[in-house]
PDB file of N, CA and C in Angstrom:
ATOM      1  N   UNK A   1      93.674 101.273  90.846  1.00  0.00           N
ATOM      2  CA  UNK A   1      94.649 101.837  91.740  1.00  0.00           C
ATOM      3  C   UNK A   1      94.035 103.059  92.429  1.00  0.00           C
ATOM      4  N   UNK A   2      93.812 103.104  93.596  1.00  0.00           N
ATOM      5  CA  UNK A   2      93.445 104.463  94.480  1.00  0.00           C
ATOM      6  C   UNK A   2      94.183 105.401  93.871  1.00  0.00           C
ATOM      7  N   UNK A   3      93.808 106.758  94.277  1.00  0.00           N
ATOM      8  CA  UNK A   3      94.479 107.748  93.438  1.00  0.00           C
ATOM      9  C   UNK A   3      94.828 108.692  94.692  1.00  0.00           C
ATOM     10  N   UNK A   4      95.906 109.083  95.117  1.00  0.00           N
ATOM     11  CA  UNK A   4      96.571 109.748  95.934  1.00  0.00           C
ATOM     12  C   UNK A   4      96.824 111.228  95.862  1.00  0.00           C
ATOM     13  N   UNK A   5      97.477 112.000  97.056  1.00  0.00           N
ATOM     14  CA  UNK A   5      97.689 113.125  95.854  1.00  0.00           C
ATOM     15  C   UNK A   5      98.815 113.696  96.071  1.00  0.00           C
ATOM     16  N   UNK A   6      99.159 113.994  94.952  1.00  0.00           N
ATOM     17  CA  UNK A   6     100.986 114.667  94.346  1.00  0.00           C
ATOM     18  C   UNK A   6     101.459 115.095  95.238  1.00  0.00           C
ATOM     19  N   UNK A   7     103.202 114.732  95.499  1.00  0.00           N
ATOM     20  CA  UNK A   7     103.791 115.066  96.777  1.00  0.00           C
ATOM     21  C   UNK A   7     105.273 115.585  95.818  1.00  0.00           C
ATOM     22  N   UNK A   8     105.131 116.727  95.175  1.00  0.00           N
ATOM     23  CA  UNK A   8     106.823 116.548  94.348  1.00  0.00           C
ATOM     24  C   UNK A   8     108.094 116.944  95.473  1.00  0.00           C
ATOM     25  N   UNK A   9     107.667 116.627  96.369  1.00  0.00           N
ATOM     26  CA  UNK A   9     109.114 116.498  97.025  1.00  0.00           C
ATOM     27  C   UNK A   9     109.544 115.156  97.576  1.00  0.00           C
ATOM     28  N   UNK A  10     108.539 114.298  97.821  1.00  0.00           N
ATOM     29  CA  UNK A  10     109.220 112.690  97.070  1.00  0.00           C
ATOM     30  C   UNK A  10     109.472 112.742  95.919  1.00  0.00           C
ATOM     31  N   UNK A  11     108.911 113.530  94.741  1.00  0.00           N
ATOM     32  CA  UNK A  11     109.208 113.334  93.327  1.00  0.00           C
ATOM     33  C   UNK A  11     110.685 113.908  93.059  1.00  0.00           C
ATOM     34  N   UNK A  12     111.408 114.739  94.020  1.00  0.00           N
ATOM     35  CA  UNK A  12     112.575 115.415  93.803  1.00  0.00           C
ATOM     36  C   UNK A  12     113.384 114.903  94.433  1.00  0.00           C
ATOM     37  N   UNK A  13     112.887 113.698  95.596  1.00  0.00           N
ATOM     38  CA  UNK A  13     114.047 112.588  95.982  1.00  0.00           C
ATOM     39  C   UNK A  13     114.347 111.825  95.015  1.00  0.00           C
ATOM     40  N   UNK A  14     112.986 111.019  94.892  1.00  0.00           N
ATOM     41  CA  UNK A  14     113.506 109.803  93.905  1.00  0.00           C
ATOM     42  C   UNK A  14     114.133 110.332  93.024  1.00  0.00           C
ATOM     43  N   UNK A  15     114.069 111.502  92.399  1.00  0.00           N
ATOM     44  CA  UNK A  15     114.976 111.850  90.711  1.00  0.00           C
ATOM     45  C   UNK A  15     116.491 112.223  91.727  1.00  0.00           C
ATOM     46  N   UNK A  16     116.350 112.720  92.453  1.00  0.00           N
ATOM     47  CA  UNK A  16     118.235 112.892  93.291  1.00  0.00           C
ATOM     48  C   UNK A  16     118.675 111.515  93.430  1.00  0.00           C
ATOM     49  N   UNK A  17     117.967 110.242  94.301  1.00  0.00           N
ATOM     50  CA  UNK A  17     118.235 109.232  94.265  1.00  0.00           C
ATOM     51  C   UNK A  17     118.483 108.383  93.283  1.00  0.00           C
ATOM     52  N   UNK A  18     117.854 108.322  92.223  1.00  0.00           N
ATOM     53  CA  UNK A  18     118.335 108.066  91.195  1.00  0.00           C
ATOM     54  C   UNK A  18     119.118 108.255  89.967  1.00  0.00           C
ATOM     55  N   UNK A  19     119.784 109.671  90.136  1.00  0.00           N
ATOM     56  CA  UNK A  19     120.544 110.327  89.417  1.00  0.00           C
ATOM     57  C   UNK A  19     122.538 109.434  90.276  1.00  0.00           C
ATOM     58  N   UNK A  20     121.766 109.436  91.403  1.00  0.00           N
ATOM     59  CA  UNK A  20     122.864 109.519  92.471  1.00  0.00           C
ATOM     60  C   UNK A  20     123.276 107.348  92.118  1.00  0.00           C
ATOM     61  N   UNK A  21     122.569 106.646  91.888  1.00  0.00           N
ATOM     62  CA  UNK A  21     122.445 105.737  91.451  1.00  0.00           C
ATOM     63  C   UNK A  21     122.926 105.707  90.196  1.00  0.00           C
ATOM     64  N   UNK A  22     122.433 106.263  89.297  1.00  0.00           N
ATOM     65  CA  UNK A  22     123.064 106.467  87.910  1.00  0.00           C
ATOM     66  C   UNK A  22     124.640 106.294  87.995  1.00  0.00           C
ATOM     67  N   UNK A  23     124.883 107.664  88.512  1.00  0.00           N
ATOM     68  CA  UNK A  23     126.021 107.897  88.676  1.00  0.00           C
ATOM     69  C   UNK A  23     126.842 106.842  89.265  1.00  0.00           C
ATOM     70  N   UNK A  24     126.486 106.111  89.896  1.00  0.00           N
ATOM     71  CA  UNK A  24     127.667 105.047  90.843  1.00  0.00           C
ATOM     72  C   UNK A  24     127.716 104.249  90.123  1.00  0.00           C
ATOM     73  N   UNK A  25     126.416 103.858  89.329  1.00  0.00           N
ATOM     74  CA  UNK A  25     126.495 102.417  88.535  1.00  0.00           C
ATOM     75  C   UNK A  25     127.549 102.672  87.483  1.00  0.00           C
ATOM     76  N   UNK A  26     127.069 103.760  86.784  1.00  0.00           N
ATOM     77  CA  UNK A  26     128.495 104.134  85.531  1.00  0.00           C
ATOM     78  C   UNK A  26     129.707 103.988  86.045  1.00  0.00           C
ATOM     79  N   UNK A  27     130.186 104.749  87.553  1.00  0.00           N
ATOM     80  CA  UNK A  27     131.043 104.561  87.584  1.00  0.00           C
ATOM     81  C   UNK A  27     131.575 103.198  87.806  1.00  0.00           C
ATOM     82  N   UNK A  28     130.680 102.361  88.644  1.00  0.00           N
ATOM     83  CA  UNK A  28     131.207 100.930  89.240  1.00  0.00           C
ATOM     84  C   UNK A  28     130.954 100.247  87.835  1.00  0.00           C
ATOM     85  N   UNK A  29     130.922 100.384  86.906  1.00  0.00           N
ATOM     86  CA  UNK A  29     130.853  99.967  85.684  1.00  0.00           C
ATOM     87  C   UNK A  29     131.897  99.946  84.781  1.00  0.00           C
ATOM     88  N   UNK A  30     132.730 101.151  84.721  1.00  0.00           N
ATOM     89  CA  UNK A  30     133.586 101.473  84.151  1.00  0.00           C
ATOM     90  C   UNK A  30     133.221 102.983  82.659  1.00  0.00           C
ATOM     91  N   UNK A  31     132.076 102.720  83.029  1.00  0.00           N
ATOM     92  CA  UNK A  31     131.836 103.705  81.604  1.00  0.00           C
ATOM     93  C   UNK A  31     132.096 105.522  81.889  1.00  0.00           C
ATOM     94  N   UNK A  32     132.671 105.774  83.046  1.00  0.00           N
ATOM     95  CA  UNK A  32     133.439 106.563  83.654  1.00  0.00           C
ATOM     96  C   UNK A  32     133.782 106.458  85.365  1.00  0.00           C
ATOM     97  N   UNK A  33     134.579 107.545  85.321  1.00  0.00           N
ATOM     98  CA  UNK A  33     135.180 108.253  86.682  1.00  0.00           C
ATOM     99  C   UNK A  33     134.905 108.802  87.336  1.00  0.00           C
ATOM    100  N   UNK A  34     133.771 108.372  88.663  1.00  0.00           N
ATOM    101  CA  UNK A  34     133.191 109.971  89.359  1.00  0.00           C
ATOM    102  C   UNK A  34     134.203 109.824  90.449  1.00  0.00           C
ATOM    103  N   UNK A  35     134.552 110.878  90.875  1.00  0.00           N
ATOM    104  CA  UNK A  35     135.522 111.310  92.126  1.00  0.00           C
ATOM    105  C   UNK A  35     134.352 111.101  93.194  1.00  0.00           C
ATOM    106  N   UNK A  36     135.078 110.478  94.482  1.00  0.00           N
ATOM    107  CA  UNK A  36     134.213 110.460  95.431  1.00  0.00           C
ATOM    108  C   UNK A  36     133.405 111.127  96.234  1.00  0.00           C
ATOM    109  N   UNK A  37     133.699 112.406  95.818  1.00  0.00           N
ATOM    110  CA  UNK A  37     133.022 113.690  96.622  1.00  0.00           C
ATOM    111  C   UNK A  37     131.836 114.452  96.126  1.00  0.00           C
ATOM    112  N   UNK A  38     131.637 114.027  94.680  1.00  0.00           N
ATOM    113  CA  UNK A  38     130.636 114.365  93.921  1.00  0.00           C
ATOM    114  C   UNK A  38     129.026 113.856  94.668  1.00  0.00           C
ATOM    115  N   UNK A  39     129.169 112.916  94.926  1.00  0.00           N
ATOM    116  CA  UNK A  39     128.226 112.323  95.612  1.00  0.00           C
ATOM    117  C   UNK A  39     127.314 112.694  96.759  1.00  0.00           C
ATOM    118  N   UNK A  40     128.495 113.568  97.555  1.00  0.00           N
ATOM    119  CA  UNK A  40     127.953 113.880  99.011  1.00  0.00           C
ATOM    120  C   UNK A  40     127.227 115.141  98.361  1.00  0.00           C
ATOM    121  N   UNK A  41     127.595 116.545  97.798  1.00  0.00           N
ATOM    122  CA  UNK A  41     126.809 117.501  97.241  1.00  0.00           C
ATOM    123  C   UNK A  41     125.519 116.770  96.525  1.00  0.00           C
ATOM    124  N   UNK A  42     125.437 115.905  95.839  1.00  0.00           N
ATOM    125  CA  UNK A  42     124.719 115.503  94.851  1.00  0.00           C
ATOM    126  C   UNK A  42     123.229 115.198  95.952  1.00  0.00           C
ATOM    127  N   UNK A  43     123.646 114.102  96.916  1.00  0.00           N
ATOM    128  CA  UNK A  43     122.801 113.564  97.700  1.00  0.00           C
ATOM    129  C   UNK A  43     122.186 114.707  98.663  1.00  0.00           C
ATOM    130  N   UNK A  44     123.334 115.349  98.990  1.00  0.00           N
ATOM    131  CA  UNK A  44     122.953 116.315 100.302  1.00  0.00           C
ATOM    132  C   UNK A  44     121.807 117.563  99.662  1.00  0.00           C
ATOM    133  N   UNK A  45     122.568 117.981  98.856  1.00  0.00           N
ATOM    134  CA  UNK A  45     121.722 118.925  97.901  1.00  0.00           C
ATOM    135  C   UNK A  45     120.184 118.664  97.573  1.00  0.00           C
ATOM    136  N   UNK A  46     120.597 117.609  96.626  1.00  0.00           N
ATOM    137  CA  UNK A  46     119.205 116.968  96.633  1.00  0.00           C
ATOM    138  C   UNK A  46     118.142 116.472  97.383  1.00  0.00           C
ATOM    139  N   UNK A  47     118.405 116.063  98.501  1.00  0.00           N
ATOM    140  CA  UNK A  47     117.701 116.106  99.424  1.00  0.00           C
ATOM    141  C   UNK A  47     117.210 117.385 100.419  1.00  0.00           C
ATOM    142  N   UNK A  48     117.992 118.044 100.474  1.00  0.00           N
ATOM    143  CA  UNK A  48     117.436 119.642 100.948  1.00  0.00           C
ATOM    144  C   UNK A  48     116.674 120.149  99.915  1.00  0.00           C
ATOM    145  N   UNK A  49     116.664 119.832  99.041  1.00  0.00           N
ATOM    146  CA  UNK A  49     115.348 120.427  97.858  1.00  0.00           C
ATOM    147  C   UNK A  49     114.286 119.889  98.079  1.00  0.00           C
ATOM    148  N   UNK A  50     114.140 118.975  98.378  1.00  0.00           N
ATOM    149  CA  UNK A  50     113.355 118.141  98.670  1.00  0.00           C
ATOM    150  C   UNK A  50     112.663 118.401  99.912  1.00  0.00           C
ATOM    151  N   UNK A  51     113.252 118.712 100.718  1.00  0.00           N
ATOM    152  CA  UNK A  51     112.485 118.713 102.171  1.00  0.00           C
ATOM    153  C   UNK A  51     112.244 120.382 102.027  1.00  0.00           C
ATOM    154  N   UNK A  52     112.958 121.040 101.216  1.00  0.00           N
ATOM    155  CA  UNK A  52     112.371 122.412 101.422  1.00  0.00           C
ATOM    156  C   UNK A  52     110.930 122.596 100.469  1.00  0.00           C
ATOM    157  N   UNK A  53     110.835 121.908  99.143  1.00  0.00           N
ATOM    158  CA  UNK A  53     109.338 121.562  98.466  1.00  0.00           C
ATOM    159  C   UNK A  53     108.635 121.277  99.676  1.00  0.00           C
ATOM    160  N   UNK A  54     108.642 119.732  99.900  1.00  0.00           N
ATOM    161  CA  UNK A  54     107.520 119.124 101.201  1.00  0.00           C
ATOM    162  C   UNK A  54     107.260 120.104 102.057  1.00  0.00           C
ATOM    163  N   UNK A  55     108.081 120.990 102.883  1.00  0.00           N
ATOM    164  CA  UNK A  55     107.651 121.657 103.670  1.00  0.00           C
ATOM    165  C   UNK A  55     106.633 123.358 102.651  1.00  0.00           C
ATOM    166  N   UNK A  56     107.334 123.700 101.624  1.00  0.00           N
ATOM    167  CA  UNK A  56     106.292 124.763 101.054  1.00  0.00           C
ATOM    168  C   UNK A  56     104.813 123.978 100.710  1.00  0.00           C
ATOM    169  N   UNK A  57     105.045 122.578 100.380  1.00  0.00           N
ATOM    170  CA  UNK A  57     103.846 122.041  99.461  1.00  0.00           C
ATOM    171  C   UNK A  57     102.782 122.210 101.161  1.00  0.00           C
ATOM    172  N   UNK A  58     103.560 121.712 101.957  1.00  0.00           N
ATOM    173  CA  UNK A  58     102.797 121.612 103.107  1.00  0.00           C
ATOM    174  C   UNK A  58     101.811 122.674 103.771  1.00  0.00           C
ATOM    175  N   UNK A  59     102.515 124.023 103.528  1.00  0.00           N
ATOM    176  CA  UNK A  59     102.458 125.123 104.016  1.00  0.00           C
ATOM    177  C   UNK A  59     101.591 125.750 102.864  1.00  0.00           C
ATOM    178  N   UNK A  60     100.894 125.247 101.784  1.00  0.00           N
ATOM    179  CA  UNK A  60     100.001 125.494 100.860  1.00  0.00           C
ATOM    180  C   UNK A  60      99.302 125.325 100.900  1.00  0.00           C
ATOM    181  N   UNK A  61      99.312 123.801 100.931  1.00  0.00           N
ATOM    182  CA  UNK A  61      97.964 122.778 101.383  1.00  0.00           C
ATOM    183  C   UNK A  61      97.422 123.114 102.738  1.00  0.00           C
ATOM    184  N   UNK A  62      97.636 123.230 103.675  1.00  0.00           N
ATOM    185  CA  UNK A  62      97.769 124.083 104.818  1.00  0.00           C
ATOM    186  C   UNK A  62      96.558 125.013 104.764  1.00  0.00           C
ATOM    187  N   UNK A  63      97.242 126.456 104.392  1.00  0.00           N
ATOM    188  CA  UNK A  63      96.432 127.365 104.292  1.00  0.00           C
ATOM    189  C   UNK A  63      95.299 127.775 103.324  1.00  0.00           C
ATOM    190  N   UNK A  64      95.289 126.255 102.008  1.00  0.00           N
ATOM    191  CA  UNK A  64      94.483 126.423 101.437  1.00  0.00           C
ATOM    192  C   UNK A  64      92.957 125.515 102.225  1.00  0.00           C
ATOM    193  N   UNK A  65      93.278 124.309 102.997  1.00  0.00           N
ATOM    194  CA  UNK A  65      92.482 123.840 104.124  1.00  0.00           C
ATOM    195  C   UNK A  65      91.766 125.085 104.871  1.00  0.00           C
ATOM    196  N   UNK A  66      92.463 126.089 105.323  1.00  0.00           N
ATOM    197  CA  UNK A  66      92.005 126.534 106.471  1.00  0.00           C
ATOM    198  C   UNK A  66      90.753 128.011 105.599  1.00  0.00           C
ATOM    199  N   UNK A  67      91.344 128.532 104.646  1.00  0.00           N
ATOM    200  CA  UNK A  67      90.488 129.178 103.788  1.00  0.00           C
ATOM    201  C   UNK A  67      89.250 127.992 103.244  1.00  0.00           C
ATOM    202  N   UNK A  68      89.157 126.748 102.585  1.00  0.00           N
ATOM    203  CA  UNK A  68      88.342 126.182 102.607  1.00  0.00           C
ATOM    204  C   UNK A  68      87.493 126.197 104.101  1.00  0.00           C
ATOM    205  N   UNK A  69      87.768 125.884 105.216  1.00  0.00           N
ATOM    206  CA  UNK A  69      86.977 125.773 106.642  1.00  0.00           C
ATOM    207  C   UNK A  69      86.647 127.034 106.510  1.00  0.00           C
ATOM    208  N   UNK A  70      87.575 128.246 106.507  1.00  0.00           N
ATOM    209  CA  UNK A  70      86.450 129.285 106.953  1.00  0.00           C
ATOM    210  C   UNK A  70      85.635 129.958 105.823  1.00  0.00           C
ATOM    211  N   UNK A  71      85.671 129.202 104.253  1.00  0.00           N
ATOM    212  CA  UNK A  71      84.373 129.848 103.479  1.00  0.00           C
ATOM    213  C   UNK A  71      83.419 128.911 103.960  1.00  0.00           C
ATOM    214  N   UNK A  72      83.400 128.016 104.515  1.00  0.00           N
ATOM    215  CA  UNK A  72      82.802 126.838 104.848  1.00  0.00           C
ATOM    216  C   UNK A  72      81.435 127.338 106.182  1.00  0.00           C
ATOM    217  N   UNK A  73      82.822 127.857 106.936  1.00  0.00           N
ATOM    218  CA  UNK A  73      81.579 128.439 108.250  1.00  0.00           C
ATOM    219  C   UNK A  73      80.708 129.627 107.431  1.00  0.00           C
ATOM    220  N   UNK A  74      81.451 130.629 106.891  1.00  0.00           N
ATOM    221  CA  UNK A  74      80.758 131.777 106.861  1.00  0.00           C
ATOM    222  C   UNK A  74      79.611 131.642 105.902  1.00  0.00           C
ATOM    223  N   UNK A  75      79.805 130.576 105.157  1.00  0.00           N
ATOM    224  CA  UNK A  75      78.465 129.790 104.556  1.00  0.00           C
ATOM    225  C   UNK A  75      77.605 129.411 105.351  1.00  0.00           C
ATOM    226  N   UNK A  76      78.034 128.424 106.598  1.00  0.00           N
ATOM    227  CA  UNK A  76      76.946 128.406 107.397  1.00  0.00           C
ATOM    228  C   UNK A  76      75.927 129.206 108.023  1.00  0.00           C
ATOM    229  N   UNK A  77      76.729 130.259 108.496  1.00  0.00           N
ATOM    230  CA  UNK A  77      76.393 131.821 109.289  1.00  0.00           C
ATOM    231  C   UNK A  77      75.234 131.884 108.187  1.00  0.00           C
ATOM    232  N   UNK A  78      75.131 132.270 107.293  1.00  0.00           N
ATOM    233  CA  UNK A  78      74.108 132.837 106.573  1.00  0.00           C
ATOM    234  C   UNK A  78      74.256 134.261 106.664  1.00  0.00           C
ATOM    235  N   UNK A  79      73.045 135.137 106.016  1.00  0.00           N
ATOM    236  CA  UNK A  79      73.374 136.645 105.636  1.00  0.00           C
ATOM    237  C   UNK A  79      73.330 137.303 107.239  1.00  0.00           C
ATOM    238  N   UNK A  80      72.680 136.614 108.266  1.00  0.00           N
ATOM    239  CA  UNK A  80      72.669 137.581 109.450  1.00  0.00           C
ATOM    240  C   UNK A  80      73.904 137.391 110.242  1.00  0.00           C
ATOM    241  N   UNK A  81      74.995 136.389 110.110  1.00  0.00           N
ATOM    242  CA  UNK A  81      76.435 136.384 110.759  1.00  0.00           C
ATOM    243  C   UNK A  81      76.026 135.407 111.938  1.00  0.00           C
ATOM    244  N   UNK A  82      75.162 135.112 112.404  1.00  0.00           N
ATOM    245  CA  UNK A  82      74.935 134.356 113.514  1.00  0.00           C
ATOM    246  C   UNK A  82      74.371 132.871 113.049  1.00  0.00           C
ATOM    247  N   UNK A  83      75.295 131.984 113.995  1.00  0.00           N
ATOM    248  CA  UNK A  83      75.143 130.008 113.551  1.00  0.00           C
ATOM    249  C   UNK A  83      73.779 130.017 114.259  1.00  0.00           C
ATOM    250  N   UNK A  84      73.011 130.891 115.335  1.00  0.00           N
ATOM    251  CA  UNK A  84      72.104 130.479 115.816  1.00  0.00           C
ATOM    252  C   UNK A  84      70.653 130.638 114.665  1.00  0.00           C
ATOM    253  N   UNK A  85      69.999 130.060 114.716  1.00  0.00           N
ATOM    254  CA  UNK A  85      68.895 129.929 113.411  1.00  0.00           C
ATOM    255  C   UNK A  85      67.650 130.329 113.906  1.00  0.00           C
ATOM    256  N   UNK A  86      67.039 131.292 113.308  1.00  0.00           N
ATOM    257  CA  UNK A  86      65.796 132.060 114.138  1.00  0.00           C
ATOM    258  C   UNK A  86      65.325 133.390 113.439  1.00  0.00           C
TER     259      UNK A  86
END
């Protein structure tokens, strides 16, 4: 299996989505009573957690890219600061 890399704000959908699933099945089951309104907080909520992770995870990964590129150049530069070689 290729190996990808960690996104926990899909990881904080699927657990909302599936909590939110849980919940309906019990109820459409009978093994309790959820009131219908529980749902909309549950989903809505959960999903704004979610997109607010993705967007920090983003904004990490991000600026940890751009610090990688620039130890990257100033490696190139060498001790005299100049890319030209001479």
């Amino acid at each position: 299996m290729a190996r990808h890399e960690f996104q926990p704000g899909k990881l904080i959908a699927g657990f909302f989505l599936t909590t939110a699933g849980v919940v309906y099945a019990g109820d459409a089951g009978g093994w309790w009573d959820t009131p219908w309104f529980v749902m909309i907080p549950l989903l809505t909520g959960g999903l704004s957690l979610a997109g607010a992770v993705a967007l920090l995870t983003h904004g990490v990964r991000r600026r940890a890219a751009s610090r990688r590129t620039a130890a990257r150049t100033a490696a190139n530069r060498g001790p005299g600061g100049s890319n030209v070689p001479g």
